[in-house]
C-alpha atoms as a PDB file:
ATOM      1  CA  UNK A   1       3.638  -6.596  -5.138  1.00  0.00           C
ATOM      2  CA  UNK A   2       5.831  -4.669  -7.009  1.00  0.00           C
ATOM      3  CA  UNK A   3       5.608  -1.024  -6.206  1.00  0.00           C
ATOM      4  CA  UNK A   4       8.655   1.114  -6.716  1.00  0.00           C
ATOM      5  CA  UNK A   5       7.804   4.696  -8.021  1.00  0.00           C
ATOM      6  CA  UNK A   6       9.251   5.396 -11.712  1.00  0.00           C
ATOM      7  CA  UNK A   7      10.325   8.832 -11.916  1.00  0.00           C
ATOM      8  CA  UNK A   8      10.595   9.708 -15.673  1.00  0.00           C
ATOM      9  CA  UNK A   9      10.795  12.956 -16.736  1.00  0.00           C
ATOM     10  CA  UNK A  10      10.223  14.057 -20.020  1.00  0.00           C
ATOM     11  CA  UNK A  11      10.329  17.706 -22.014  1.00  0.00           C
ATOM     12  CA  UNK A  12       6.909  17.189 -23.286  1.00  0.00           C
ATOM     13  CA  UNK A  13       3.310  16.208 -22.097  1.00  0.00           C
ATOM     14  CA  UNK A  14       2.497  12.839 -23.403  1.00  0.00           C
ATOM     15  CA  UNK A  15      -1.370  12.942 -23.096  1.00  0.00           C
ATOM     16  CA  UNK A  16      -1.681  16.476 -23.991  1.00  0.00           C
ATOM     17  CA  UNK A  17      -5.805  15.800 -23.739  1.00  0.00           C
ATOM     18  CA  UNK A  18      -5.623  15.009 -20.065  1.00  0.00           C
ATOM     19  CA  UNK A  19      -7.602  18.570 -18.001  1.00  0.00           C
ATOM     20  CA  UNK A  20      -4.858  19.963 -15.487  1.00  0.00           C
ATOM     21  CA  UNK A  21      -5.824  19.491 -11.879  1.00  0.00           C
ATOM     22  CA  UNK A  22      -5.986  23.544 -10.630  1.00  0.00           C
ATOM     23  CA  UNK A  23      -6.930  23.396  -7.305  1.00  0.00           C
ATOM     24  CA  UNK A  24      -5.461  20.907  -4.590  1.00  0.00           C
ATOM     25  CA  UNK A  25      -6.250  19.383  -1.158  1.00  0.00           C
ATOM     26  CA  UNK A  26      -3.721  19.644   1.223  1.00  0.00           C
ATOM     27  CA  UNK A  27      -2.431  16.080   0.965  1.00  0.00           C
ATOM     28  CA  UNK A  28      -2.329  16.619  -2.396  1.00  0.00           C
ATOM     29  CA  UNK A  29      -0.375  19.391  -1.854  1.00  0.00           C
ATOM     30  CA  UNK A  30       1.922  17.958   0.411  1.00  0.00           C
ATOM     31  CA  UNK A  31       2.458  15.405  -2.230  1.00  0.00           C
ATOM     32  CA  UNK A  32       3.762  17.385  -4.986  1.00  0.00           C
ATOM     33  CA  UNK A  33       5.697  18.705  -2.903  1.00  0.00           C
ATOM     34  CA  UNK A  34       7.611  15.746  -1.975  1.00  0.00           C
ATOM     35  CA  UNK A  35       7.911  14.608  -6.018  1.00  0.00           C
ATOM     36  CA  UNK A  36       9.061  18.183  -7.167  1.00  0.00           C
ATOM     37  CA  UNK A  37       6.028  19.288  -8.813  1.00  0.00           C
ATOM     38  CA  UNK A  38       6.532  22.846  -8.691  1.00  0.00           C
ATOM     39  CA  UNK A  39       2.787  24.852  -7.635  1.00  0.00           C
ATOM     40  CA  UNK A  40       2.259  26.607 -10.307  1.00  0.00           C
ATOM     41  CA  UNK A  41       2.134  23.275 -12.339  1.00  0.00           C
ATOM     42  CA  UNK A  42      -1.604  22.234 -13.319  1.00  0.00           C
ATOM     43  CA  UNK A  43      -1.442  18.465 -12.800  1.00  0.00           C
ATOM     44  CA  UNK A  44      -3.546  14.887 -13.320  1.00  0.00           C
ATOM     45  CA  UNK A  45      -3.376  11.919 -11.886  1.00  0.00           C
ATOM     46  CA  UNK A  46      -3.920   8.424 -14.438  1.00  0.00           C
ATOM     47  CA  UNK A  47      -4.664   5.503 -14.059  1.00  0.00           C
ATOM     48  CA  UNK A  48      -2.658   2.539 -15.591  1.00  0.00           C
ATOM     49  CA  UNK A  49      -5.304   2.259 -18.755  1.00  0.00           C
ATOM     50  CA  UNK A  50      -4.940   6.615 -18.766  1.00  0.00           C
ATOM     51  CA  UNK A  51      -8.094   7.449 -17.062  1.00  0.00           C
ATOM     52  CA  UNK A  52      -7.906  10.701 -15.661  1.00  0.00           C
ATOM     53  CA  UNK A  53      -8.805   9.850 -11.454  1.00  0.00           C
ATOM     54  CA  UNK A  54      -8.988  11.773  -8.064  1.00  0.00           C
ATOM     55  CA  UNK A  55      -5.969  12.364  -6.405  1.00  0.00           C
ATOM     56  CA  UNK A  56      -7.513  10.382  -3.281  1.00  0.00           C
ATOM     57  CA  UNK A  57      -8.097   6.957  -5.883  1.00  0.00           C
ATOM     58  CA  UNK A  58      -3.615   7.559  -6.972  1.00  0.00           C
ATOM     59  CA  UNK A  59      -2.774   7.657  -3.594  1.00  0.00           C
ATOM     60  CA  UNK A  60      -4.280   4.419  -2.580  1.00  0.00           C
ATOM     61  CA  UNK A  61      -3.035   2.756  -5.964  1.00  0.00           C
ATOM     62  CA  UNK A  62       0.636   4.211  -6.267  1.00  0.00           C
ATOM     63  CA  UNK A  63       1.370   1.445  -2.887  1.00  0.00           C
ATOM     64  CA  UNK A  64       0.184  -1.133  -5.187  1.00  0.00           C
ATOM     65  CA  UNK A  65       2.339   0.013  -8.573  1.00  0.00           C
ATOM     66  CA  UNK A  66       4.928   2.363  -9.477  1.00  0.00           C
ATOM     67  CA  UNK A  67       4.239   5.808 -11.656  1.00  0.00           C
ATOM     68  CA  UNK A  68       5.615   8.014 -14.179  1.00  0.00           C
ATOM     69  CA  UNK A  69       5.747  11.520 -13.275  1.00  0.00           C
ATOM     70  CA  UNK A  70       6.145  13.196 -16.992  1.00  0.00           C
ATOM     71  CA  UNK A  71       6.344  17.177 -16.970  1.00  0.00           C
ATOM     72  CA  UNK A  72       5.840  19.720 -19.277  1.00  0.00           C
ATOM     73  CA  UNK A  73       8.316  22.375 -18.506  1.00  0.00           C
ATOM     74  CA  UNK A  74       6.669  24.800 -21.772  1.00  0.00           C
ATOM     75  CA  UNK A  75       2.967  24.658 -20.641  1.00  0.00           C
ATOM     76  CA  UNK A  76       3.921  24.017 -16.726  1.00  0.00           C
ATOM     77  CA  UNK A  77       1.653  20.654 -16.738  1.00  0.00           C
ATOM     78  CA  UNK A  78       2.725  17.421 -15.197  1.00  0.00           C
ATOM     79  CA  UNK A  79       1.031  13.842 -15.282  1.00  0.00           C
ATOM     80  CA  UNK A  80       1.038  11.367 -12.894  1.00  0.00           C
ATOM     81  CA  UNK A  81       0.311   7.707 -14.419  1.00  0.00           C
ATOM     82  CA  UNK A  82       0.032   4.108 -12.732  1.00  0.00           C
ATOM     83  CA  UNK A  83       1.799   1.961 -14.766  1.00  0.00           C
ATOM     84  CA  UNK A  84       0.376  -1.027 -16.585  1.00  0.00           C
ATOM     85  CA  UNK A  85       0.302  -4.638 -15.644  1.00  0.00           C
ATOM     86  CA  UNK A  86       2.270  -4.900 -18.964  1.00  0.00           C
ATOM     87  CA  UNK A  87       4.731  -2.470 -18.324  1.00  0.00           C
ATOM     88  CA  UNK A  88       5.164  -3.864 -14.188  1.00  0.00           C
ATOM     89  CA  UNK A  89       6.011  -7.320 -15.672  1.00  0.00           C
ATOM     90  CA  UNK A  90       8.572  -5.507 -18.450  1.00  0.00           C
ATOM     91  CA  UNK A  91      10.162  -4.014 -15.369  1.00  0.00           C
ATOM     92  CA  UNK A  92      10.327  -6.946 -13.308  1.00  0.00           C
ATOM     93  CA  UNK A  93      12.467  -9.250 -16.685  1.00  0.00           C
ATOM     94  CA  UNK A  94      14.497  -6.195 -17.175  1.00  0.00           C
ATOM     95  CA  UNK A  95      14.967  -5.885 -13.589  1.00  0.00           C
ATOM     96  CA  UNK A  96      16.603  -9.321 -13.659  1.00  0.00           C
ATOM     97  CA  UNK A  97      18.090  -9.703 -16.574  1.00  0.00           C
ATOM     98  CA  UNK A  98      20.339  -6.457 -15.627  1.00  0.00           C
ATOM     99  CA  UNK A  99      19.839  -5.387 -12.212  1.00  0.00           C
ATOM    100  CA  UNK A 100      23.374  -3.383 -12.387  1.00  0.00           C
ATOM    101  CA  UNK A 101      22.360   0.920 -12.873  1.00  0.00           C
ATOM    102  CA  UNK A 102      25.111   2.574 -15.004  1.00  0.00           C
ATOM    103  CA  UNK A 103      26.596   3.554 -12.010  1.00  0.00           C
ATOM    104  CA  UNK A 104      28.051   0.641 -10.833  1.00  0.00           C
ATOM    105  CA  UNK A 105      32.116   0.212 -11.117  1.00  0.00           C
ATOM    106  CA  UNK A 106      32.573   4.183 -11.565  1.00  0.00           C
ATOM    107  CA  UNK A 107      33.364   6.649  -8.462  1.00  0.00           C
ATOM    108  CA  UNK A 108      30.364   7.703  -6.336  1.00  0.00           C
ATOM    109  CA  UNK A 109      29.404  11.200  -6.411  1.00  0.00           C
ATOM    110  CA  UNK A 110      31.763  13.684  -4.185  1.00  0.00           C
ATOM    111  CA  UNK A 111      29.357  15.410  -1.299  1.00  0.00           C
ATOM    112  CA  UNK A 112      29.741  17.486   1.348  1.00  0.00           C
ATOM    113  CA  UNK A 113      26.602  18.190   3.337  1.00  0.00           C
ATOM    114  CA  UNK A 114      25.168  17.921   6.897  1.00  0.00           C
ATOM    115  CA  UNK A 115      22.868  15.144   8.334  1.00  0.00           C
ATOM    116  CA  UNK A 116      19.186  16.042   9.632  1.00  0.00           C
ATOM    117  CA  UNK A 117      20.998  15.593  13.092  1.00  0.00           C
ATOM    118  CA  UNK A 118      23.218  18.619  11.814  1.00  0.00           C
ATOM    119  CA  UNK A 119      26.469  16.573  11.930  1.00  0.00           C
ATOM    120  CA  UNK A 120      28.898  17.214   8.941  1.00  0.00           C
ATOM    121  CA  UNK A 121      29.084  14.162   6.419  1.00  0.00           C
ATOM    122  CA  UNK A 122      30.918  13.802   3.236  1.00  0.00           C
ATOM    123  CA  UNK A 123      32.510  11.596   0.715  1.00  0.00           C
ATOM    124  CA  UNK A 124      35.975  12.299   2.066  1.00  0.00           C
ATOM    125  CA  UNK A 125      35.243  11.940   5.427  1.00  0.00           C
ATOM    126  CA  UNK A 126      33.596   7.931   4.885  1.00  0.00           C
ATOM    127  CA  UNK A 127      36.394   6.914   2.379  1.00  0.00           C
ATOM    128  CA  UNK A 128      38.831   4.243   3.875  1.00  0.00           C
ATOM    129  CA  UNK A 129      36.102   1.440   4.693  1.00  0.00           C
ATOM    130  CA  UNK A 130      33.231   0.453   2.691  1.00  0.00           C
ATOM    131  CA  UNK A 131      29.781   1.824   3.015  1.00  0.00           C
ATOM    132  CA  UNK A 132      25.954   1.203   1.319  1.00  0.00           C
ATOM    133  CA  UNK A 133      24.057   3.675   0.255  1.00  0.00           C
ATOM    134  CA  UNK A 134      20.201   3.950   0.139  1.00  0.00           C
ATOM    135  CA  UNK A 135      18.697   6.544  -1.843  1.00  0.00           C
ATOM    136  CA  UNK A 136      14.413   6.967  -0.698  1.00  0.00           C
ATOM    137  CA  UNK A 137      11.709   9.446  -0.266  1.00  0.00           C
ATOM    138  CA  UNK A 138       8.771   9.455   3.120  1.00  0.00           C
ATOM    139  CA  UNK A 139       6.250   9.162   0.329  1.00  0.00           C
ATOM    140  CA  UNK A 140       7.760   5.853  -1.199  1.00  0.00           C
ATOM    141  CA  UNK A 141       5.707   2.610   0.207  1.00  0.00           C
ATOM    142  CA  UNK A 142       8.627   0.441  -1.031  1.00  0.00           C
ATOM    143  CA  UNK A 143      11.223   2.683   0.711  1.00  0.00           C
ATOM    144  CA  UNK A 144       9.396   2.101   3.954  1.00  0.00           C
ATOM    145  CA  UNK A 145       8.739  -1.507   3.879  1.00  0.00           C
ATOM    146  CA  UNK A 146      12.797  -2.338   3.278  1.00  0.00           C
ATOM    147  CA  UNK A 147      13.394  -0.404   6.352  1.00  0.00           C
ATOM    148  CA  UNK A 148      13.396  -3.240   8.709  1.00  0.00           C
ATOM    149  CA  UNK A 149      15.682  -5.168   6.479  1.00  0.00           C
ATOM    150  CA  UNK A 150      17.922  -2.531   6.281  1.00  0.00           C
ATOM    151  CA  UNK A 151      18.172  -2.181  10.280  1.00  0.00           C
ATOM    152  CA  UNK A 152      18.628  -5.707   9.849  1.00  0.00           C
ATOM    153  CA  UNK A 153      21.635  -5.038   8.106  1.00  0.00           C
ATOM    154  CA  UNK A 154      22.814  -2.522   9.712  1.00  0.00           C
ATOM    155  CA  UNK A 155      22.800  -4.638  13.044  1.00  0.00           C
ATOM    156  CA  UNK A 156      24.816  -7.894  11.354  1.00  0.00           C
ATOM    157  CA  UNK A 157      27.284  -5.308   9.795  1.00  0.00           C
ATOM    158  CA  UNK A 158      28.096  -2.525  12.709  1.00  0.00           C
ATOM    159  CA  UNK A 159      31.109  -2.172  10.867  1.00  0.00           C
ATOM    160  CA  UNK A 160      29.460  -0.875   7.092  1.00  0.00           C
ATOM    161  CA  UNK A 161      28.081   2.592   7.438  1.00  0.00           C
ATOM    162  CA  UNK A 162      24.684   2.764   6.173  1.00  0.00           C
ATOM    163  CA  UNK A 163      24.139   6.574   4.634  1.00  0.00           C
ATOM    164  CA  UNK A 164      20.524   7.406   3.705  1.00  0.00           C
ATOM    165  CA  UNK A 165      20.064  10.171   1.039  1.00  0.00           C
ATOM    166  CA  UNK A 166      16.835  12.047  -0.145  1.00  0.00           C
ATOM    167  CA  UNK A 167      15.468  14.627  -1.994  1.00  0.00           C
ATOM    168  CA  UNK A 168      12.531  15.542   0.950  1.00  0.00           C
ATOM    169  CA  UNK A 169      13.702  17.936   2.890  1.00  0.00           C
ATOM    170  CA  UNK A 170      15.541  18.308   6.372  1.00  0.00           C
ATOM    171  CA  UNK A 171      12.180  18.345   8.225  1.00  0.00           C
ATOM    172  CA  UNK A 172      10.331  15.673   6.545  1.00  0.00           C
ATOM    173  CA  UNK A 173      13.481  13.322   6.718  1.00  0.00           C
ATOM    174  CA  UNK A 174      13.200  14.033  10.148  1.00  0.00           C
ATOM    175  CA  UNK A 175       9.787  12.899  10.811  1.00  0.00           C
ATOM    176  CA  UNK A 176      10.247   9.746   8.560  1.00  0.00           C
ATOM    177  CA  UNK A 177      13.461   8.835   9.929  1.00  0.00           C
ATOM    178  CA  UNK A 178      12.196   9.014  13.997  1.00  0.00           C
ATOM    179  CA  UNK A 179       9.040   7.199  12.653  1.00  0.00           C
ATOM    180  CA  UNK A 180      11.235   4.182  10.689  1.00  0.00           C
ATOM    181  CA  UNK A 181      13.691   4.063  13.428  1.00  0.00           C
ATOM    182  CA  UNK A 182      16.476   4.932  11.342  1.00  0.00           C
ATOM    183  CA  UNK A 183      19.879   4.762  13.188  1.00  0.00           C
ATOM    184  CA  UNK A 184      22.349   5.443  10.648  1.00  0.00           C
ATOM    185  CA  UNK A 185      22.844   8.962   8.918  1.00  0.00           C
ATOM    186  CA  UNK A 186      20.267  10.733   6.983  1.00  0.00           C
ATOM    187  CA  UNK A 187      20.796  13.427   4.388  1.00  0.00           C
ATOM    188  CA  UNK A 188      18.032  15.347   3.350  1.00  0.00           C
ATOM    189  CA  UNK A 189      17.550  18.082   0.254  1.00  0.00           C
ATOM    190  CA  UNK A 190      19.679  15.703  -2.059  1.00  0.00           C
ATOM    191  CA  UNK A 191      17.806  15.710  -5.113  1.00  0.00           C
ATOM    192  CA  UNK A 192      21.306  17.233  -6.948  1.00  0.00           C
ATOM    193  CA  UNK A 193      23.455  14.374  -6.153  1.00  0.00           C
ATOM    194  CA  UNK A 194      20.457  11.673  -6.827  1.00  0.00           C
ATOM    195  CA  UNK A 195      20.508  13.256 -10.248  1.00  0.00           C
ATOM    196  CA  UNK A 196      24.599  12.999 -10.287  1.00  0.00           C
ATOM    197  CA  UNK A 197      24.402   9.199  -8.974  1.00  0.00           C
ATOM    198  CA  UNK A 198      21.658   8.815 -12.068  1.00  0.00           C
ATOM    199  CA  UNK A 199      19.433   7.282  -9.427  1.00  0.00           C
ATOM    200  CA  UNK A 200      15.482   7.342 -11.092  1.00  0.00           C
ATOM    201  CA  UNK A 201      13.708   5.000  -9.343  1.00  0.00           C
ATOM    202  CA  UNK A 202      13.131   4.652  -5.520  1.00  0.00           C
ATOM    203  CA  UNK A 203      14.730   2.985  -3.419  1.00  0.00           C
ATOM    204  CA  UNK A 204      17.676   2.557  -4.502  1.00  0.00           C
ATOM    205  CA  UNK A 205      20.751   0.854  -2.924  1.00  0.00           C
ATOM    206  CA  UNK A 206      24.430   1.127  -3.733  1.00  0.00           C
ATOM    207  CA  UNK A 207      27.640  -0.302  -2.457  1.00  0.00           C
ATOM    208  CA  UNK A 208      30.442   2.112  -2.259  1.00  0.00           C
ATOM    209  CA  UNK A 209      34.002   0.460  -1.859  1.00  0.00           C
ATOM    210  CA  UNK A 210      37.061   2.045   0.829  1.00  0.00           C
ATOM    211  CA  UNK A 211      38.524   3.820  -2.136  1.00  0.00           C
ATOM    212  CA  UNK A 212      34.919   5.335  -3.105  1.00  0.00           C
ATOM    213  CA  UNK A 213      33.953   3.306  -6.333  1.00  0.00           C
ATOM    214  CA  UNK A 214      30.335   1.904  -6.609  1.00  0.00           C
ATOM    215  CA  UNK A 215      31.161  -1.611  -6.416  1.00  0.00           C
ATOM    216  CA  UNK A 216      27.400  -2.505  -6.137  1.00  0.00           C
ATOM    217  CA  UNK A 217      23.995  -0.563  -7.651  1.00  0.00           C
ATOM    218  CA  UNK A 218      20.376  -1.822  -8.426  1.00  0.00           C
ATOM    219  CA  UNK A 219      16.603  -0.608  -7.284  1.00  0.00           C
ATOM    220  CA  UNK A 220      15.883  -2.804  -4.321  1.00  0.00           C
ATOM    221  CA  UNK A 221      13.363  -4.688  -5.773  1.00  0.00           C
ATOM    222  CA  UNK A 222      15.463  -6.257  -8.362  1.00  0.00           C
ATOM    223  CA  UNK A 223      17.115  -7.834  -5.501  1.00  0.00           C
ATOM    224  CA  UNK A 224      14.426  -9.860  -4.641  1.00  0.00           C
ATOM    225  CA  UNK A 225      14.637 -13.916  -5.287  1.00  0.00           C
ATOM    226  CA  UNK A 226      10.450 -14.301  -4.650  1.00  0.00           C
ATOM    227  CA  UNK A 227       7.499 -12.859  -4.657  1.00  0.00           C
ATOM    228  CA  UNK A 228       7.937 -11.709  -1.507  1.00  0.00           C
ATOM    229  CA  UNK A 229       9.539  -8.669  -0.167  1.00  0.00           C
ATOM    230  CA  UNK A 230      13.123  -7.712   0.204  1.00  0.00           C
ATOM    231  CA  UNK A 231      14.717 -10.028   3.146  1.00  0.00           C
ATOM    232  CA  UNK A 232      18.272  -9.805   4.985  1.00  0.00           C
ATOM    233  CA  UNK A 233      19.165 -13.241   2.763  1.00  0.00           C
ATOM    234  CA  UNK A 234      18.286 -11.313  -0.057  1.00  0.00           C
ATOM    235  CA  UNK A 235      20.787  -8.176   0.999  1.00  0.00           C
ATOM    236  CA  UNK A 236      23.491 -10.225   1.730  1.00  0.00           C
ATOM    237  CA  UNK A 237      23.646 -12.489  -1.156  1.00  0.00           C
ATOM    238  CA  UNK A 238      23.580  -9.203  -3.106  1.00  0.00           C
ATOM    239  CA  UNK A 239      26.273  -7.613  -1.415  1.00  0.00           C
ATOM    240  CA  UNK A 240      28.185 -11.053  -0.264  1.00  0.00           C
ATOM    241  CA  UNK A 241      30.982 -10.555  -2.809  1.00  0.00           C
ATOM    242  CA  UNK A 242      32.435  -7.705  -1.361  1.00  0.00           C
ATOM    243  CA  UNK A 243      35.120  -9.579   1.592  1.00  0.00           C
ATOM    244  CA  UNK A 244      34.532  -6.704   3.699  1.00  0.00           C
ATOM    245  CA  UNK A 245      31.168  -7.492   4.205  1.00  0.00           C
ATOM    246  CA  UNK A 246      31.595 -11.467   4.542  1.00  0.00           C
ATOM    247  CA  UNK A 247      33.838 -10.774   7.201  1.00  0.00           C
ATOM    248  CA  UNK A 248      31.783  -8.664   8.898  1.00  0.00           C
ATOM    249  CA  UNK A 249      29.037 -10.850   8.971  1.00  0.00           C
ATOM    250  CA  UNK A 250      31.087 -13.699   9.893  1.00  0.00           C
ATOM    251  CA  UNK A 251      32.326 -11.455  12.867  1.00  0.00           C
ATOM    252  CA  UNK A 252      29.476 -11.071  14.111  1.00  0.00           C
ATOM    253  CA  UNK A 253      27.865 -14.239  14.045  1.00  0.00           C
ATOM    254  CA  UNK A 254      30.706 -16.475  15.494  1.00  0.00           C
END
């Protein structure tokens, strides 16, 4: 099942009807937290037909389908909606007709940060030799269930850095990282340069080149060939034009 979380913003409420949510359990909380709902927002949760439901009913449902967050920055309101059957099988043709984000074939954002192990990382510092990028948050189902294929990956290619960047921050990267198994870099507090790399929807994976051009750059799931969920075939045939990689994998598997 499809379940990537949509995260459209928008300068207006669109259900301006919908009763803001004023008090919040801690989950809840924690939860808007991780999706940049500032507290002082009054917020409600919808379901895909625009029911207004509990938080506890959303958080069960957004593993299932994605969401729009939409804000309202004037009245500090925010609403969180399932999307549609409808709207998941629009996604899904547009997904394939044009998996390619605007990104792709122009020069990934320069960075200069430190990883959640407190080791210095930055653009400069990985140009020379290609590297993929994956762009998730510890809330994001489909983030954590292309994990494994990205160890995967990570294991037939030794030789392509894998950099992981998010907007949670440093201590919550932490905890999701040690609980994935993550063994490649993790950069936390990154919601500026997810913004600059016009990345929207989670996860998201790019392929940076050795002169530090996104050569590859599409939401996971559009990488998909069947109903399934994201496999190593399905990684490699997405990435298996760039020679690097090909020869890598060929390496490795002689």
């Amino acid at each position: 099942m499809f379940a990537v979380g949509l995260l459209w913003m928008s300068a207006a409420l669109a259900s301006p009807a919908v009763a803001g949510i004023e008090t919040h359990s801690a989950s809840e909380v924690a939860f808007l937290k991780q999706v940049a709902i500032p507290p002082e927002y009054s917020v409600a949760f919808e379901s895909q037909t625009g029911r207004v439901i509990p938080f506890a009913q959303f958080q069960a449902e957004m593993a299932l389908r994605p969401f729009n967050i939409i804000k309202g920055t004037v009245h500090h309101r925010a609403t969180l909606k399932l999307e549609s059957d409808e709207a998941i099988a629009r996604s899904k043709q547009a997904a394939r007709r044009a998996s390619a984000l605007p990104i792709q074939g122009q020069p990934f954002p320069a960075f200069h940060a430190s990883t959640i192990d407190g080791k210095p990382i930055s653009l400069a510092g990985l140009r020379g030799k290609p590297f993929v990028v994956n762009f998730f948050f510890a809330l994001c189902a489909p983030c954590i269930a292309e994990t494994p294929v990205l160890s995967q990956f990570h294991a037939a290619h030794p030789r392509i850095p894998v950099v992981a960047f998010t907007f949670d921050d440093a201590k919550t990267a932490r905890e999701f990282a040690r609980a994935q198994h993550f063994n490649w870099p993790v950069v936390a507090d990154q919601d500026a340069l997810a913004k600059d790399a016009r990345v929207d929807v989670y996860p998201t994976l790019m392929l940076v080149n050795a002169e530090g051009v996104v050569t590859k750059a599409a939401h996971s799931d559009s990488l998909r060939t069947n109903a399934g969920p994201l496999s190593l075939a399905d990684l490699e045939r997405w990435a298996s034009p760039d020679s690097s990689l090909t020869s890598d994998a060929a390496g490795q598997r002689r």
